[in-house]
N, C-alpha and C. Protein backbone atom coordinates (compact mmCIF):
# COMPACT_ATOMS: atom_id res chain seq x y z
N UNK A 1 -5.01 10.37 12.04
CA UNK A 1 -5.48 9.58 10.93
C UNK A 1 -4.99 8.14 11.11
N UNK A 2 -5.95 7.59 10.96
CA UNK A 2 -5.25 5.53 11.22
C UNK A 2 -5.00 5.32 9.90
N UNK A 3 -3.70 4.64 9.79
CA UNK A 3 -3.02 3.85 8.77
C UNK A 3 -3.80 3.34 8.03
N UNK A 4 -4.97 2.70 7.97
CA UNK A 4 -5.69 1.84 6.64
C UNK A 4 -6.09 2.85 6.07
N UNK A 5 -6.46 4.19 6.89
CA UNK A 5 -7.54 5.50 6.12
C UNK A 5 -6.56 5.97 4.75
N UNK A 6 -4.92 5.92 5.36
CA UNK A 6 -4.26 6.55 5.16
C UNK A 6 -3.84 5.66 3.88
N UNK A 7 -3.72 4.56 3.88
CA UNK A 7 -3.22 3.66 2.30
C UNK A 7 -4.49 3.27 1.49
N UNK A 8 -5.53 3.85 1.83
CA UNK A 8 -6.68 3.61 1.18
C UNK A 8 -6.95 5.05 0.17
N UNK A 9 -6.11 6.07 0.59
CA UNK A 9 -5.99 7.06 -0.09
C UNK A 9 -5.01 6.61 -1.62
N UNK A 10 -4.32 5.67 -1.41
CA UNK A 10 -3.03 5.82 -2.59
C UNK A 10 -3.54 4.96 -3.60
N UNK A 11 -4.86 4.66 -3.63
CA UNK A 11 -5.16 4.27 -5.21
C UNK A 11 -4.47 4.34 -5.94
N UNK A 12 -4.33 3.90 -7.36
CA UNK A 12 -3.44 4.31 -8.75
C UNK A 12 -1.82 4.67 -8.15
N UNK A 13 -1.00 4.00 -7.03
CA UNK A 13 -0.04 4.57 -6.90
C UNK A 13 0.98 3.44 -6.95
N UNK A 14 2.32 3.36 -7.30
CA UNK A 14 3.01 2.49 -7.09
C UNK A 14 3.54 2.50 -5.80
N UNK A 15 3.18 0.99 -5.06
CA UNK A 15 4.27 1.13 -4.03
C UNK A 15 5.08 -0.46 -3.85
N UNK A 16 5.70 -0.60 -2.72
CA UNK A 16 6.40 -2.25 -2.66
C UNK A 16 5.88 -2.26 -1.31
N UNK A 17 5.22 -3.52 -1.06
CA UNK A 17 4.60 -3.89 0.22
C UNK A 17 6.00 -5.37 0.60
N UNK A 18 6.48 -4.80 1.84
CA UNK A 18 7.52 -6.01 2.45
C UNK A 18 6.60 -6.42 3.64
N UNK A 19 6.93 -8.18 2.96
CA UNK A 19 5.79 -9.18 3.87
C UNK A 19 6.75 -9.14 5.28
N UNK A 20 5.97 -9.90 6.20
CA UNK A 20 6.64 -10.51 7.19
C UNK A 20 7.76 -12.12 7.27
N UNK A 21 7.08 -12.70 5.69
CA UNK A 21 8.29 -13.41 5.56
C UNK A 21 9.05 -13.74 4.84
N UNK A 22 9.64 -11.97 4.48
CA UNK A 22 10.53 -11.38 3.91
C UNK A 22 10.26 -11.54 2.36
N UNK A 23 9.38 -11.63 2.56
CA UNK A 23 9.48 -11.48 0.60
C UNK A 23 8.21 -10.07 0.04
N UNK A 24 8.83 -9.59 -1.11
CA UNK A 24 8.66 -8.21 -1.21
C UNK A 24 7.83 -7.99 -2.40
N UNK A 25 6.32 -7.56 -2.88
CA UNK A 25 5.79 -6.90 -3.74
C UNK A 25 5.61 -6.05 -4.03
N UNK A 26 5.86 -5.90 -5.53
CA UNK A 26 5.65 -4.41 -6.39
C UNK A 26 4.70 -4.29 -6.90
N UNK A 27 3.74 -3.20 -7.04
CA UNK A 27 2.70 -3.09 -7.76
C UNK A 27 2.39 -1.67 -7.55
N UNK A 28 1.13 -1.69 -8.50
CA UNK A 28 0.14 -0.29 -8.00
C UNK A 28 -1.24 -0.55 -7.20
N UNK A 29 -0.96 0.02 -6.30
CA UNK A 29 -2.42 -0.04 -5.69
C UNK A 29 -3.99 0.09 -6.19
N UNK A 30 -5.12 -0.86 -6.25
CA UNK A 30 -5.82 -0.75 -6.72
C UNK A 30 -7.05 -0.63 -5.84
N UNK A 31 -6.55 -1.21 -4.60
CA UNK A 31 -7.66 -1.15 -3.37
C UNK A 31 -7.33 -1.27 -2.01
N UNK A 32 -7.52 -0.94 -0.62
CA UNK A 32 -7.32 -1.31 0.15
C UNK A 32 -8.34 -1.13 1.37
N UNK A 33 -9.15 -2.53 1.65
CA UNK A 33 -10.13 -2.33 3.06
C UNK A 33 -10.04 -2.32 4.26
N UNK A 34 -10.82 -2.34 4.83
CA UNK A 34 -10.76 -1.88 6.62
C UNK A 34 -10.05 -2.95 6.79
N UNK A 35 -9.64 -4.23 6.63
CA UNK A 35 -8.92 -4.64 7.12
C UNK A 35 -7.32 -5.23 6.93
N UNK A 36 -7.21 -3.85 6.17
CA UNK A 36 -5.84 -3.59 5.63
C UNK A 36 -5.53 -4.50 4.45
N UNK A 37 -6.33 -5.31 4.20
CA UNK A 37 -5.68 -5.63 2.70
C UNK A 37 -5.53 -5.30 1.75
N UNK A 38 -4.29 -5.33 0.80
CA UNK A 38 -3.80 -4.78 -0.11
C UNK A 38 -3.93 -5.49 -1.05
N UNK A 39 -4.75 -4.43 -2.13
CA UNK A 39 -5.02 -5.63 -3.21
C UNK A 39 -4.32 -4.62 -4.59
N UNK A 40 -2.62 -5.31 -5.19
CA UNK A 40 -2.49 -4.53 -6.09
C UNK A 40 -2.43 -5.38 -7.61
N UNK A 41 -2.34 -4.04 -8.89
CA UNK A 41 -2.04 -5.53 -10.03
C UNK A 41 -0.75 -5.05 -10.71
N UNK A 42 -0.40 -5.24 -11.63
CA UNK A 42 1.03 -5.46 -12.33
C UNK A 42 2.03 -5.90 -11.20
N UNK A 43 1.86 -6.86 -10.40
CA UNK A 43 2.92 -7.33 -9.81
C UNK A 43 4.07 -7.98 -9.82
N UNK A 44 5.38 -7.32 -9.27
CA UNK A 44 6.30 -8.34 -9.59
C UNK A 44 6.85 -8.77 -7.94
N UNK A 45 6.22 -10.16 -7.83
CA UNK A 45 6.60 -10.69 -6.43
C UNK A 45 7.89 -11.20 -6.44
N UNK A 46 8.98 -11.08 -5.14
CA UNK A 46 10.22 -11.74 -4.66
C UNK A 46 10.31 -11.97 -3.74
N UNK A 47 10.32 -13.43 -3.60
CA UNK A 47 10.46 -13.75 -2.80
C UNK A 47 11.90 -13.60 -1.74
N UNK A 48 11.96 -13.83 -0.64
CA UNK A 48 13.19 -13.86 0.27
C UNK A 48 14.15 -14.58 -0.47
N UNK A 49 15.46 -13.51 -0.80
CA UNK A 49 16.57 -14.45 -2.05
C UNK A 49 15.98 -15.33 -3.36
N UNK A 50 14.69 -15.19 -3.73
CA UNK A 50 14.48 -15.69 -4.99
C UNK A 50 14.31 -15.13 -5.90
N UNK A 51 13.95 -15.74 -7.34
CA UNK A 51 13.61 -15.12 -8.16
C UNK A 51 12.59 -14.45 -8.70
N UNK A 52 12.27 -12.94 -8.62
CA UNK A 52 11.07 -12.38 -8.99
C UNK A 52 10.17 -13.01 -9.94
N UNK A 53 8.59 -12.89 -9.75
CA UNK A 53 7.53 -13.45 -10.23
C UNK A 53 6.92 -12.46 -10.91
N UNK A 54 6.68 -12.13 -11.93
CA UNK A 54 5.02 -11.52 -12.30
C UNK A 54 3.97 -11.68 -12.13
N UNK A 55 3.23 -10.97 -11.77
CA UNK A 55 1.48 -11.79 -11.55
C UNK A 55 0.66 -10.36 -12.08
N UNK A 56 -0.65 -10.81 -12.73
CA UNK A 56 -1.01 -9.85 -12.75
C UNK A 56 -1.97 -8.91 -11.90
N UNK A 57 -2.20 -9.71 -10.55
CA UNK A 57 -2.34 -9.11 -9.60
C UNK A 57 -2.41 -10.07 -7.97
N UNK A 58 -2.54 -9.38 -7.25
CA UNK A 58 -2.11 -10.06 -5.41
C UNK A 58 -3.06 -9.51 -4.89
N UNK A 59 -3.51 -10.09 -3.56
CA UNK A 59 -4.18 -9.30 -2.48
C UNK A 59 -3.12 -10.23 -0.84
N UNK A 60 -2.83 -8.41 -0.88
CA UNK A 60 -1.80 -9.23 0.79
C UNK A 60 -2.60 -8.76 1.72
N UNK A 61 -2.41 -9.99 2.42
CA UNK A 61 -3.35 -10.09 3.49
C UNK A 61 -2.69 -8.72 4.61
N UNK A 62 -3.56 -7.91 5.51
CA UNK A 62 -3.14 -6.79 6.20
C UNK A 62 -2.43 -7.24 7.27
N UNK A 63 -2.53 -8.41 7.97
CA UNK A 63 -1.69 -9.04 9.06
C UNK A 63 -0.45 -9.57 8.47
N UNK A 64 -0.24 -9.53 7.11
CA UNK A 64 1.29 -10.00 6.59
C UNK A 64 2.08 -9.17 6.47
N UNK A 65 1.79 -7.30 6.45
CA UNK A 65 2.39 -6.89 5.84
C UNK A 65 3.63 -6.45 6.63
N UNK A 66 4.58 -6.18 6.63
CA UNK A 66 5.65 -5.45 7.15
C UNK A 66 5.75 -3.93 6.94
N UNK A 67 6.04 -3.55 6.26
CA UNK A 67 6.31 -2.27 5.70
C UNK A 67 5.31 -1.88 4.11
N UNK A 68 5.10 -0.88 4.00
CA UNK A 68 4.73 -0.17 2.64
C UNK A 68 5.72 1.02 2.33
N UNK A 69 6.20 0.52 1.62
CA UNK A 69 7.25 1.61 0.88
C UNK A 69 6.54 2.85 -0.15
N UNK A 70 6.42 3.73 -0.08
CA UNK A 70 6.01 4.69 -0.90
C UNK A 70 7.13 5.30 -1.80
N UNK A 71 6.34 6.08 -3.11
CA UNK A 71 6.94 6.37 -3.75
C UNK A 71 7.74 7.76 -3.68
N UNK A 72 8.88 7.77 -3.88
CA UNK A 72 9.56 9.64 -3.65
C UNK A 72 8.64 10.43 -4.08
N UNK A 73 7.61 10.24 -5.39
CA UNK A 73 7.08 11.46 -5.71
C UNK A 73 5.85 11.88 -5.30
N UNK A 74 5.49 10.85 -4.56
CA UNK A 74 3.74 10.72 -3.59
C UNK A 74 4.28 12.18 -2.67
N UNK A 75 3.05 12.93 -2.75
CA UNK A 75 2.72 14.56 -1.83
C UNK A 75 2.33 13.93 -0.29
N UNK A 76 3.05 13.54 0.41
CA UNK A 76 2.53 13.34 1.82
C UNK A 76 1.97 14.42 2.41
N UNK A 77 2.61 16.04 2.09
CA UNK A 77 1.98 16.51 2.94
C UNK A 77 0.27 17.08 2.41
N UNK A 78 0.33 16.82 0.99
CA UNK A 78 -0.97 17.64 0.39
C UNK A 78 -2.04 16.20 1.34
N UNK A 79 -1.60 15.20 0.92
CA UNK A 79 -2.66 13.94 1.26
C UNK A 79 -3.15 14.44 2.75
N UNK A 80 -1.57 14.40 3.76
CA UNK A 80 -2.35 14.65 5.12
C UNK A 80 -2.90 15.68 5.41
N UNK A 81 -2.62 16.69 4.99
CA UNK A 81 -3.71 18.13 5.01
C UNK A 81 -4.86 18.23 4.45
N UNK A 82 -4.95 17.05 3.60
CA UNK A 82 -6.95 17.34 3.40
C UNK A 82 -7.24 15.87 4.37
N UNK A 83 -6.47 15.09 4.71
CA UNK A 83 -7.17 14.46 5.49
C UNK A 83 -7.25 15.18 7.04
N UNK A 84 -6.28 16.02 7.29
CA UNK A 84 -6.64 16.96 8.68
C UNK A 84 -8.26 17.90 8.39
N UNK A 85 -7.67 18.26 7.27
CA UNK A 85 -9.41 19.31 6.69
C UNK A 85 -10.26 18.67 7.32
N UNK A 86 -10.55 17.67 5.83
CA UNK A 86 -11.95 16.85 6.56
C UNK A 86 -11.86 16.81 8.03
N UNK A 87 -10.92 16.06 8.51
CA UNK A 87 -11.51 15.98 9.95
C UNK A 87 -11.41 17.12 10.87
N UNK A 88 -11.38 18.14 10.56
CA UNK A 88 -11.66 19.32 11.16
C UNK A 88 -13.19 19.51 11.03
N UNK A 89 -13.92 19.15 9.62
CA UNK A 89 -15.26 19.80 9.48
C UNK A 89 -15.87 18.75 9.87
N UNK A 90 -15.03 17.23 10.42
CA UNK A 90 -16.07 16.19 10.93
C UNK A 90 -16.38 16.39 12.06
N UNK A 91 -15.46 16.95 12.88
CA UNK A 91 -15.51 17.37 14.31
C UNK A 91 -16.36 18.12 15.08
């Protein structure tokens, strides 16, 4: 499964996307396209050692991102087992 398939699944989910220059957003996911951008809203942006921002929503660009932090209570394995399904019956 490629990574964009895979965060394009977490709609409605909270996660923290860490940029590449070092500064870190919180939100819930509301969208994400083929070319990895992350577009979430209730955001609270921080920057590298600054002071957190609210916004009520971001789109990070997919070449910025560093890391996506997921949430402890997100089912990784239910998600990747219907995405193995499907691609068993795509095959």
């Amino acid at each position: 499964m490629k990574l964009v398939n895979f965060l394009m699944k977490l709609r409605n989910e909270p996660v923290t996307v860490e940029l590449k220059n070092g500064s870190a957003a919180a939100g819930i996911v509301s969208s994400v396209d083929h070319a990895m951008n992350i577009h979430l809203t209730g955001v609270r942006l921080t920057a590298r050692g600054g002071t957190p921002l609210s916004l009520g929503s971001l789109c990070v660009r997919g070449a910025s991102v560093r890391y996506v932090l997921l949430p402890d209570s997100l089912s990784l394995d239910a998600l990747l087992a219907a995405a193995f399904e499907r691609r068993l019956h795509f095959d």
